[in-house]
N, C-alpha and C. Protein backbone atom coordinates (compact mmCIF):
# COMPACT_ATOMS: atom_id res chain seq x y z
N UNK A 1 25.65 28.39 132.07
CA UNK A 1 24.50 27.88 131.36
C UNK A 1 24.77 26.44 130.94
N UNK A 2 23.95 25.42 131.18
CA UNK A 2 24.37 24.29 130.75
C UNK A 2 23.90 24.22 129.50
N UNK A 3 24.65 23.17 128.66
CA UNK A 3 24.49 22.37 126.96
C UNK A 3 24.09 21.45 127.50
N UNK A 4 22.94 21.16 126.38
CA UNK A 4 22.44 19.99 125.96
C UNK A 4 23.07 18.95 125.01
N UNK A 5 22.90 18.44 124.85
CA UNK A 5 23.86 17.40 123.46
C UNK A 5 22.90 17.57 122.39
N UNK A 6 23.30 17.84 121.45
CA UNK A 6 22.39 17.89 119.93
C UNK A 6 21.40 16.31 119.93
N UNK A 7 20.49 16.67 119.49
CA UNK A 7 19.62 15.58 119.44
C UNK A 7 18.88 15.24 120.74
N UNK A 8 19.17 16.14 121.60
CA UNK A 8 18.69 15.67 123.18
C UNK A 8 16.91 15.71 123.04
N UNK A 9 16.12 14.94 123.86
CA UNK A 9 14.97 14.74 123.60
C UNK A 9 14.40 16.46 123.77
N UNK A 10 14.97 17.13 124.78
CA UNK A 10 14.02 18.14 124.94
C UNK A 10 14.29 19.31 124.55
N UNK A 11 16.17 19.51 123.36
CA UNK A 11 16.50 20.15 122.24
C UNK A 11 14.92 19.90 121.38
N UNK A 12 14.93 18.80 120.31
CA UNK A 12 14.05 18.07 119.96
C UNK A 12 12.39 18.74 119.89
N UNK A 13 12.29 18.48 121.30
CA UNK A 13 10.53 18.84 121.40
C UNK A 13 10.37 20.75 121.87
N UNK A 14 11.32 21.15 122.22
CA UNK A 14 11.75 22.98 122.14
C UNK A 14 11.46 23.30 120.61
N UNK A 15 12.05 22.50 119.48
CA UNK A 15 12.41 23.21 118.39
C UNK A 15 10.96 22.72 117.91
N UNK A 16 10.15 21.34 118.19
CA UNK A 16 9.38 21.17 117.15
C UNK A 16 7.97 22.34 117.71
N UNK A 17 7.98 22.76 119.17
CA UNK A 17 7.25 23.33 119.75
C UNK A 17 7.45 25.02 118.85
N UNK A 18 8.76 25.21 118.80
CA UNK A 18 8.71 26.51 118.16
C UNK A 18 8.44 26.89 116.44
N UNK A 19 8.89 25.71 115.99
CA UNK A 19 8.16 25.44 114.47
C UNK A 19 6.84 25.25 114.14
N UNK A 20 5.65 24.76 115.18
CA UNK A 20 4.40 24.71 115.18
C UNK A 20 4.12 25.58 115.59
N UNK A 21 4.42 26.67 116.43
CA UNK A 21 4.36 28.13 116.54
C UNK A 21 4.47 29.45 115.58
N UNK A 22 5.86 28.91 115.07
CA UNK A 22 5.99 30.01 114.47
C UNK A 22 6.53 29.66 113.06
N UNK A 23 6.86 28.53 112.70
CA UNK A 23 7.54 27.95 111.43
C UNK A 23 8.54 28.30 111.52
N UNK A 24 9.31 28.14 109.65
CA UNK A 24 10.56 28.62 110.06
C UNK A 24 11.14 29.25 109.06
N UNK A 25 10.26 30.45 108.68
CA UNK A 25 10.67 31.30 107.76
C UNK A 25 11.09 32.72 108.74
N UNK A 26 12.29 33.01 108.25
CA UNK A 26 12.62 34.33 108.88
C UNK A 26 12.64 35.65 108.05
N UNK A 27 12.07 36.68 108.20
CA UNK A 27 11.65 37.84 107.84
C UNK A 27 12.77 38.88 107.97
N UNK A 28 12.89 39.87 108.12
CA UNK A 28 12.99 41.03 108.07
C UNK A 28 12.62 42.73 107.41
N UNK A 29 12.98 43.66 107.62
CA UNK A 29 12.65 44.87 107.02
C UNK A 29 13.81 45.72 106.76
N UNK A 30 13.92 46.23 105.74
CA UNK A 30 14.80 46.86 105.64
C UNK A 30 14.76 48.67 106.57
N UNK A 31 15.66 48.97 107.05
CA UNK A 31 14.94 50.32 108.01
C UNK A 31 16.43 50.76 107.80
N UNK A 32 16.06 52.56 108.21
CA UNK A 32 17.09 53.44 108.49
C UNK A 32 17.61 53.06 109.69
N UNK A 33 18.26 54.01 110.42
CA UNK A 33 18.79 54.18 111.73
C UNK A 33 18.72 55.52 111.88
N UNK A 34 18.04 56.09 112.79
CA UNK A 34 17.77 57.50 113.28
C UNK A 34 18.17 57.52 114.35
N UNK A 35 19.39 58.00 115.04
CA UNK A 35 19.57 58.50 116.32
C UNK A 35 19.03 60.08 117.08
N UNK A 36 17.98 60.19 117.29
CA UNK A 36 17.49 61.17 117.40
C UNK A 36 18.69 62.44 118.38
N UNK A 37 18.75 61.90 119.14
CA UNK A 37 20.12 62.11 120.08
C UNK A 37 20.67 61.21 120.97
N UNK A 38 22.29 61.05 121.45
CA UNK A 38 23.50 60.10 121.98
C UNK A 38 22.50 60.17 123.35
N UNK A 39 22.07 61.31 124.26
CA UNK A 39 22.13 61.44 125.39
C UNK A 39 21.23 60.81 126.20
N UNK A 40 21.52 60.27 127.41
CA UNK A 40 20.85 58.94 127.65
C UNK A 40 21.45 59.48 129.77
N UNK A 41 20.19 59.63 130.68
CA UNK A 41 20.17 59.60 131.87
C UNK A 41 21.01 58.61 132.29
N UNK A 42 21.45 57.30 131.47
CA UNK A 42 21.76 55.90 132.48
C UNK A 42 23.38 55.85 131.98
N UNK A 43 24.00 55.16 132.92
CA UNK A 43 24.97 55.24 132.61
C UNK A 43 25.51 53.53 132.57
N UNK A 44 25.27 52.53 131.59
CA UNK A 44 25.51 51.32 131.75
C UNK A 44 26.59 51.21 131.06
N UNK A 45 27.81 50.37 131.73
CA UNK A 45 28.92 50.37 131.21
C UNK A 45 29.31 49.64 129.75
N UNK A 46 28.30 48.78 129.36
CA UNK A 46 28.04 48.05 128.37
C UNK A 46 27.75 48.53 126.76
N UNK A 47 26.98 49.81 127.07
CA UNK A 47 26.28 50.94 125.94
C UNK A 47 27.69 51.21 125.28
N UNK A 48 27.97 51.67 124.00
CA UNK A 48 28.07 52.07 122.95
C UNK A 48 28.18 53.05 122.44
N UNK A 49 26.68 53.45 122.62
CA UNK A 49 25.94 54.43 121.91
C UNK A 49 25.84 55.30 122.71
N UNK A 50 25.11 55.41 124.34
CA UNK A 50 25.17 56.94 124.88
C UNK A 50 26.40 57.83 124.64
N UNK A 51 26.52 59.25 124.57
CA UNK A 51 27.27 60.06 125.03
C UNK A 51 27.09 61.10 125.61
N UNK A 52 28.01 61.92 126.02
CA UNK A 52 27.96 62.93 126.74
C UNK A 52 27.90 64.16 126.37
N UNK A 53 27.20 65.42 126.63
CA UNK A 53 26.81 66.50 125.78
C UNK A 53 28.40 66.90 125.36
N UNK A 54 29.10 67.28 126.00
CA UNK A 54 30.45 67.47 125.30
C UNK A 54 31.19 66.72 124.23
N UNK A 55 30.70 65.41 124.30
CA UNK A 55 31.55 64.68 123.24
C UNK A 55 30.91 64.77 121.67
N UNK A 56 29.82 65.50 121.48
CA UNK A 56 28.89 65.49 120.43
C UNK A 56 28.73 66.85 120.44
N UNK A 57 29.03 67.32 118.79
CA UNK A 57 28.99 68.62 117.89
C UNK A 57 27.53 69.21 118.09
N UNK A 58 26.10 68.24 118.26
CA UNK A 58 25.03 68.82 118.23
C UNK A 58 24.54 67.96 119.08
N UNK A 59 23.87 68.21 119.94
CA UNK A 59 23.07 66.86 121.32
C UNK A 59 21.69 66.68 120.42
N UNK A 60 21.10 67.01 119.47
CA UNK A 60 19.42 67.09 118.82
C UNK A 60 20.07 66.14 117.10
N UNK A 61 19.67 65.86 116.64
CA UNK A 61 19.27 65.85 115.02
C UNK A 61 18.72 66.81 115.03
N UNK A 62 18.94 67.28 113.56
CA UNK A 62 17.86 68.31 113.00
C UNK A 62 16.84 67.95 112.05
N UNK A 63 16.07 69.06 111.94
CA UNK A 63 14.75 68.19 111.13
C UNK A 63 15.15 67.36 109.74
N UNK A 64 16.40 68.41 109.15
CA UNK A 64 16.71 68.85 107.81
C UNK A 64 17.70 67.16 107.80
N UNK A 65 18.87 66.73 108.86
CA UNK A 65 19.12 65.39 109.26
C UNK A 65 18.42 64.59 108.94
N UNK A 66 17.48 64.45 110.03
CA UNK A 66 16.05 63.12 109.84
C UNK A 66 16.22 63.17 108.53
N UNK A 67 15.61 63.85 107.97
CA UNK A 67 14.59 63.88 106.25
C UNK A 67 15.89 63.53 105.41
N UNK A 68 17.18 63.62 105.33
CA UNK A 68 18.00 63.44 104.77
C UNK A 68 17.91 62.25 104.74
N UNK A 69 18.65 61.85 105.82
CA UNK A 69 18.34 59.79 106.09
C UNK A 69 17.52 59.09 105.55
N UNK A 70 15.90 60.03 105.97
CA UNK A 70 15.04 59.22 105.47
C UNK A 70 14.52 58.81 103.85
N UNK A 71 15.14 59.93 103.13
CA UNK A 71 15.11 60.10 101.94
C UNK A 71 16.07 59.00 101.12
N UNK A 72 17.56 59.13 102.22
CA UNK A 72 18.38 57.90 101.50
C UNK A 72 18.19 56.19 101.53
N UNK A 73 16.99 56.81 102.71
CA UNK A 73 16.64 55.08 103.06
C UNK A 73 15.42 55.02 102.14
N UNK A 74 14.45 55.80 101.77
CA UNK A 74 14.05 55.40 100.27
C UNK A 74 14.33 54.94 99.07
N UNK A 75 15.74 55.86 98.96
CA UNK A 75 15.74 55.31 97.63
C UNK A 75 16.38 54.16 97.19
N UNK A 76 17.19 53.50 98.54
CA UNK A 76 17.50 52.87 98.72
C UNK A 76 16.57 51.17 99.07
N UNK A 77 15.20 51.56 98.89
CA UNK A 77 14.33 50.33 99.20
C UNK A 77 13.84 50.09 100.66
N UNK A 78 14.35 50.98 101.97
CA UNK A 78 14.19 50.93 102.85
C UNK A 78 12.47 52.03 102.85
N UNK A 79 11.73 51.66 103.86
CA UNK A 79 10.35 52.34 103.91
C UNK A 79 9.90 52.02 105.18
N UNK A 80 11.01 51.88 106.24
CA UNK A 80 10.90 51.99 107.82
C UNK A 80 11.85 52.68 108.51
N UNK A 81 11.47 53.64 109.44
CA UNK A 81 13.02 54.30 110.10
C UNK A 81 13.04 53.63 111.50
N UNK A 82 13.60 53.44 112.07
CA UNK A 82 14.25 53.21 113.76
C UNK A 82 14.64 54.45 114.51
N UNK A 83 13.70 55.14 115.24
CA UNK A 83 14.12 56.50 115.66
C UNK A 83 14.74 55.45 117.29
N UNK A 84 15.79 56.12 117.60
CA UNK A 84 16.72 56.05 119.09
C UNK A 84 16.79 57.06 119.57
N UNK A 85 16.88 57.10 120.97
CA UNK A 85 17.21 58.10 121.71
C UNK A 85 17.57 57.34 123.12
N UNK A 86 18.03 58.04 123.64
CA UNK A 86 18.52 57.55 125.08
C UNK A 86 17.41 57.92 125.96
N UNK A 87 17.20 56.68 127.56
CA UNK A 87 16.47 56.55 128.31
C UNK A 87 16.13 58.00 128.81
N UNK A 88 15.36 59.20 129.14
CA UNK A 88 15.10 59.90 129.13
C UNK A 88 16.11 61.03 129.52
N UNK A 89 16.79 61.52 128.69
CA UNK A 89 18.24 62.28 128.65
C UNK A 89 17.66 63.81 129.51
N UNK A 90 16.68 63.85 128.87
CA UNK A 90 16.33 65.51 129.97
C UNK A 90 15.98 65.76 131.35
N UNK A 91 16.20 64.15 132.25
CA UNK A 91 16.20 63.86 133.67
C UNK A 91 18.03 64.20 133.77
N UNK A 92 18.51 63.76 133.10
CA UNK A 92 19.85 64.10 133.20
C UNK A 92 20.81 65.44 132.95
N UNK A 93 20.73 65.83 131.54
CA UNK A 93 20.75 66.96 131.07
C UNK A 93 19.72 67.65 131.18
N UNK A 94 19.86 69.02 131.51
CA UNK A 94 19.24 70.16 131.31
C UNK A 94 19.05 71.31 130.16
């Protein structure tokens, strides 16, 4: 990937283009993390997060899970969850 030099004209007119767009206040939300389940059809060597039905005590969350989380991410100020799951795990697993 090539660098530009700081100050380069078209560093410059990129940033003022994205500040008249979008300004330059940055946001966020505070959210849980819900892994609904590890198991994931793809196998990219990069992931993290998939696993394999054997390497995991339960392949599902349970309902009683979710609501736990979600409860701690209340009271905690959080009032968004992030549900995950892997690319469609039941093409893979059965």
């Amino acid at each position: 990937m090539a660098e530009l030099p700081v100050g380069s004209p078209l560093l410059e007119l990129a940033a003022g283009l994205r500040d008249q767009g979008f300004g330059s206040l940055v946001t966020y939300s505070p959210k849980v993390f819900v892994p609904l389940t590890e198991l994931c059809r793809d196998v990219c060597h990069y992931c993290t997060f998939a696993k394999r039905p054997r390497q995991l005590s339960n392949v599902y969350m349970t309902e009683r899970q979710v609501l736990d989380i979600a409860g701690r991410g209340t009271r905690t100020g959080c009032h968004e969850v992030l549900f995950t799951l892997g690319d469609k795990p039941e093409s893979r697993y059965r």
